[in-house]
Protein backbone atom coordinates (compact mmCIF):
# COMPACT_ATOMS: atom_id res chain seq x y z
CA UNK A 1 95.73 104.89 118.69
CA UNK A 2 99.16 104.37 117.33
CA UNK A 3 101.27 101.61 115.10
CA UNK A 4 100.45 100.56 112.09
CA UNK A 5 97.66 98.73 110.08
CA UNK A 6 99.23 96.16 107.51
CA UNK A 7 96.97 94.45 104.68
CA UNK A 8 97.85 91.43 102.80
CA UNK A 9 101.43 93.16 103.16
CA UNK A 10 101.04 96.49 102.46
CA UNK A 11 101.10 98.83 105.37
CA UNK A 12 97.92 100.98 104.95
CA UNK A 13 98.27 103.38 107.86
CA UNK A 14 99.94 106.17 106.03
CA UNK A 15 98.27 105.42 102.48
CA UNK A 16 96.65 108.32 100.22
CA UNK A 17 92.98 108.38 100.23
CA UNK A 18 93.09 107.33 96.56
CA UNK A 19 95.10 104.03 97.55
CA UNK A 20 92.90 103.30 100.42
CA UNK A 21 89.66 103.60 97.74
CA UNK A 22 91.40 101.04 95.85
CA UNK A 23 92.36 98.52 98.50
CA UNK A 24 88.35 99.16 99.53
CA UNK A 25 87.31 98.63 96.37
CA UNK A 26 89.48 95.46 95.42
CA UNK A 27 90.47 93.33 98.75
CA UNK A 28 86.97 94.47 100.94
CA UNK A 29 83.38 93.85 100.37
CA UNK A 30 81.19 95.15 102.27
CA UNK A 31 77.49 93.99 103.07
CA UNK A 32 74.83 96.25 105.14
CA UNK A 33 71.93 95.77 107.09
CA UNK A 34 70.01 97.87 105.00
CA UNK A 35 71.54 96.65 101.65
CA UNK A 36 72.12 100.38 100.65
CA UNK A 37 71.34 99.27 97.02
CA UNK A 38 70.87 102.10 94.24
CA UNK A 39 66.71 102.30 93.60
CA UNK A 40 67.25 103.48 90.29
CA UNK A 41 69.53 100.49 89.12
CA UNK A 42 68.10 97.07 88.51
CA UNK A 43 69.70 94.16 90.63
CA UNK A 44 72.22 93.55 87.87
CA UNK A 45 73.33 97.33 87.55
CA UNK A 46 73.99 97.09 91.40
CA UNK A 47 75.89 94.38 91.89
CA UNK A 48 78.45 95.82 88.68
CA UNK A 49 78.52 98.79 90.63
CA UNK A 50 82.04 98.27 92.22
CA UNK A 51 83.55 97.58 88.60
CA UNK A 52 82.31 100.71 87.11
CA UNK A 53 84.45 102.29 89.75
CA UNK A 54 87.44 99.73 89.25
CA UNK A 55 87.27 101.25 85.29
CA UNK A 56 86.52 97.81 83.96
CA UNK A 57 84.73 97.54 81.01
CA UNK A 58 80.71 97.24 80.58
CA UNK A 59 80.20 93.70 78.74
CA UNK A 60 82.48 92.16 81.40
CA UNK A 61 80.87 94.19 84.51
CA UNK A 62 77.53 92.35 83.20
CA UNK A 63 79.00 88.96 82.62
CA UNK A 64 80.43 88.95 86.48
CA UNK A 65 77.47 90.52 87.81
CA UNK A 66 75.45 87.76 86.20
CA UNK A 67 77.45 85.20 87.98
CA UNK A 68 77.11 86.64 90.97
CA UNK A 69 74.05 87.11 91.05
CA UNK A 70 73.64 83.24 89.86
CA UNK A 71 75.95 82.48 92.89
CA UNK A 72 73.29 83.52 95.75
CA UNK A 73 70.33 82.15 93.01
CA UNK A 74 68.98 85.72 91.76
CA UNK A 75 69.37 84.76 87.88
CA UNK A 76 65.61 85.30 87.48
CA UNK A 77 65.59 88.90 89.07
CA UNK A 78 68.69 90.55 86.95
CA UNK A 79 66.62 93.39 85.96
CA UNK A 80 64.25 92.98 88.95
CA UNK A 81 64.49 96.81 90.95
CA UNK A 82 65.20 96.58 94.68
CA UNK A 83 61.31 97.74 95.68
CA UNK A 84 60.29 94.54 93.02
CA UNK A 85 62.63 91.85 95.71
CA UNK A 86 62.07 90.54 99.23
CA UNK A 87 64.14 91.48 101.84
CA UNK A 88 66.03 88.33 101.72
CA UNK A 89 66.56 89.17 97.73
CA UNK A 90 67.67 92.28 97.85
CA UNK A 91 70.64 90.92 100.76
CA UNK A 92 71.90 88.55 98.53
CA UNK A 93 71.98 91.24 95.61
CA UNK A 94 74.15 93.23 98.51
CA UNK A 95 76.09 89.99 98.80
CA UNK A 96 76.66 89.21 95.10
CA UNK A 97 77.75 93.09 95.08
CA UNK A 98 80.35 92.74 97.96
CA UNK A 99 82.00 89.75 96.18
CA UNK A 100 81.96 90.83 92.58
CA UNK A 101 85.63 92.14 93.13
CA UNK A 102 86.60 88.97 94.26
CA UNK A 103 87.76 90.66 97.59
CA UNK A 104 90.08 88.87 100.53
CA UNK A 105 87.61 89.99 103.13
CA UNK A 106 84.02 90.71 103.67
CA UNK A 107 82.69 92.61 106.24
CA UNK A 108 79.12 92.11 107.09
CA UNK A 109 77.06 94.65 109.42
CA UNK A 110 74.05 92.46 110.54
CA UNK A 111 73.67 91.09 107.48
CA UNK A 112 70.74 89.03 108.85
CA UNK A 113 68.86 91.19 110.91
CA UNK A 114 66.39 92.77 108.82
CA UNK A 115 65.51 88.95 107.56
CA UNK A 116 63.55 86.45 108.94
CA UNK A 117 64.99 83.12 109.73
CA UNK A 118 64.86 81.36 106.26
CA UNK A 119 66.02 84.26 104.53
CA UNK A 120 68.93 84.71 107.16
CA UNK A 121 69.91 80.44 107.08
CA UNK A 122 70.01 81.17 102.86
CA UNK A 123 72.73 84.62 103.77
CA UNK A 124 74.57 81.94 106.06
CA UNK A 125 74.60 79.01 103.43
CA UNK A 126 75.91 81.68 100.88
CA UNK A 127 78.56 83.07 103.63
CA UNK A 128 79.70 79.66 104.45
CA UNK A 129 80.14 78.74 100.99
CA UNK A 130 82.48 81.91 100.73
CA UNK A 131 84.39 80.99 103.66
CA UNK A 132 85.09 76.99 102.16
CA UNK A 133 86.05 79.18 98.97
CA UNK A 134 89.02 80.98 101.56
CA UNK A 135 86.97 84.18 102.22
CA UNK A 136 87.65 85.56 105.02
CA UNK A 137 83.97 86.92 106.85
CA UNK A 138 83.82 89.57 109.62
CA UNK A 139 80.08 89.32 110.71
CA UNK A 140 78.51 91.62 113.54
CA UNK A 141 75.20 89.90 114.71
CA UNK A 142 73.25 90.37 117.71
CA UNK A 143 71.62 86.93 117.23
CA UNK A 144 73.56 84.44 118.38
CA UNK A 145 72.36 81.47 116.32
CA UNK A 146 73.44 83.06 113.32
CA UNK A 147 77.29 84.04 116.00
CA UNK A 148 77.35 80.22 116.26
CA UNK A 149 76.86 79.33 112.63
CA UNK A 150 81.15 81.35 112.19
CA UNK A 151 83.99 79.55 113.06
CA UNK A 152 85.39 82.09 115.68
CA UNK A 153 82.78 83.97 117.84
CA UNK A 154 84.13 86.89 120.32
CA UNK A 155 82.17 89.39 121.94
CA UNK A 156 82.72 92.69 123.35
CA UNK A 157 81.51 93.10 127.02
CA UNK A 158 82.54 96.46 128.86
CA UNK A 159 85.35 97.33 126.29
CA UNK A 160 86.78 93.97 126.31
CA UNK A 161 87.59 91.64 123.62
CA UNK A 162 86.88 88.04 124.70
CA UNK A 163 86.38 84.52 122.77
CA UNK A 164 83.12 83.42 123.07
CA UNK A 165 85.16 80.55 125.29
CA UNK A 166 86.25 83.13 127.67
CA UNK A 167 82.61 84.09 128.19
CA UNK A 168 81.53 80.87 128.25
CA UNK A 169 83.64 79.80 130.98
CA UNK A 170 83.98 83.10 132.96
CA UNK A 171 80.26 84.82 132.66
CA UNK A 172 79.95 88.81 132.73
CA UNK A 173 81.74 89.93 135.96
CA UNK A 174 84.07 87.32 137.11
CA UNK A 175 86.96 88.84 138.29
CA UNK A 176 89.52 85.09 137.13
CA UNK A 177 88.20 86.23 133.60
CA UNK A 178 89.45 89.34 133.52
C-alpha cells in the first residue's frame, strides 16, 4: 500500500498515465486466457496491433508480425480470422502479439487453460524458448504440470506468498511454515 514500484530503473509509482501506456506497451506483453484477439482483424492485423499504437510504420508492423507469427509456426494462417483457428492457434497469435514489442516481461493469465494438453505443451515449448531468449515469464496456472514446467513456482495459500519448496516441505496448516 505504500513505497514505490521501480522498472528496469525507472520508478513507475508516480508516472503519468501516458508514460505508464508506454512502458505497457514497450517492456510488458501480455497474454490472456481468452486471447482477447480483434474478430474483425486477421491473425496478422492482430499481432501488429501493439505497433500501430507504438506509431511505427505499416510495412514494418507487417514484416514483425510475420515473424512472429513464424516464431510460434502460424505462417500459414496470416490472414486466417480468429473464428477460422483452433484454440491452440489463436493462443499463439495472442503470444506472437505479446512479444511483437520485444518486451522485458510477459505476463501470462492461464495461458493454457482453455487448451488441451498438446496445444498447452506447444504454449510451453514457445514460453520456454522465450525464457532461454532472457524473457522474463509471469504465468498464473491452476494446473500444476504446466507450474512445474517454470523455473520458480510459488503459490498463494491464505494470503501468503510461499515457494513451492515451502509448501512442499510444510503442507497447508503447519504452524513451523508459517
Amino acid at each position: 500500500t505504500s513505497g514505490t514500484y521501480v522498472l528496469a530503473g525507472e520508478d513507475v509509482s508516480s508516472a503519468s498515465d501516458d508514460r505508464l501506456a508506454d512502458i505497457r506497451n514497450q517492456m510488458i506483453g501480455f497474454v490472456f486466457q481468452s486471447f482477447y484477439l480483434l474478430p474483425k482483424l486477421t491473425a496478422l492485423d492482430n499481432v501488429a496491433l501493439p505497433l500501430l499504437y507504438a506509431n511505427v510504420p505499416r510495412r514494418e508492423r507487417r514484416e514483425r508480425a510475420a515473424e512472429a507469427l513464424a516464431s510460434v509456426g502460424l505462417e500459414d494462417r496470416m490472414d486466417f480470422y480468429p473464428n477460422q483457428l483452433s484454440g491452440g492457434q489463436c493462443q499463439r497469435v495472442a503470444i506472437a502479439r505479446a512479444m511483437i514489442a520485444k518486451p522485458r516481461i510477459l505476463l501470462a493469465d492461464e495461458p493454457t487453460g482453455a487448451l488441451d494438453t498438446k496445444a498447452g505443451n506447444q504454449i510451453m515449448d514457445i514460453f520456454r524458448r522465450l525464457s532461454d531468449e532472457g524473457m522474463t515469464i509471469l504465468m498464473i496456472t491452476h494446473e500444476l504440470a504446466i507450474a512445474q514446467c517454470a523455473d520458480k513456482i510459488y503459490h498463494i495459500l491464505d494470503g501468503q506468498l510461499r515457494t513451492y519448496d515451502e509448501q512442499q516441505e510444510g503442507g497447508a496448516g503447519n504452524e513451523e511454515a508459517e
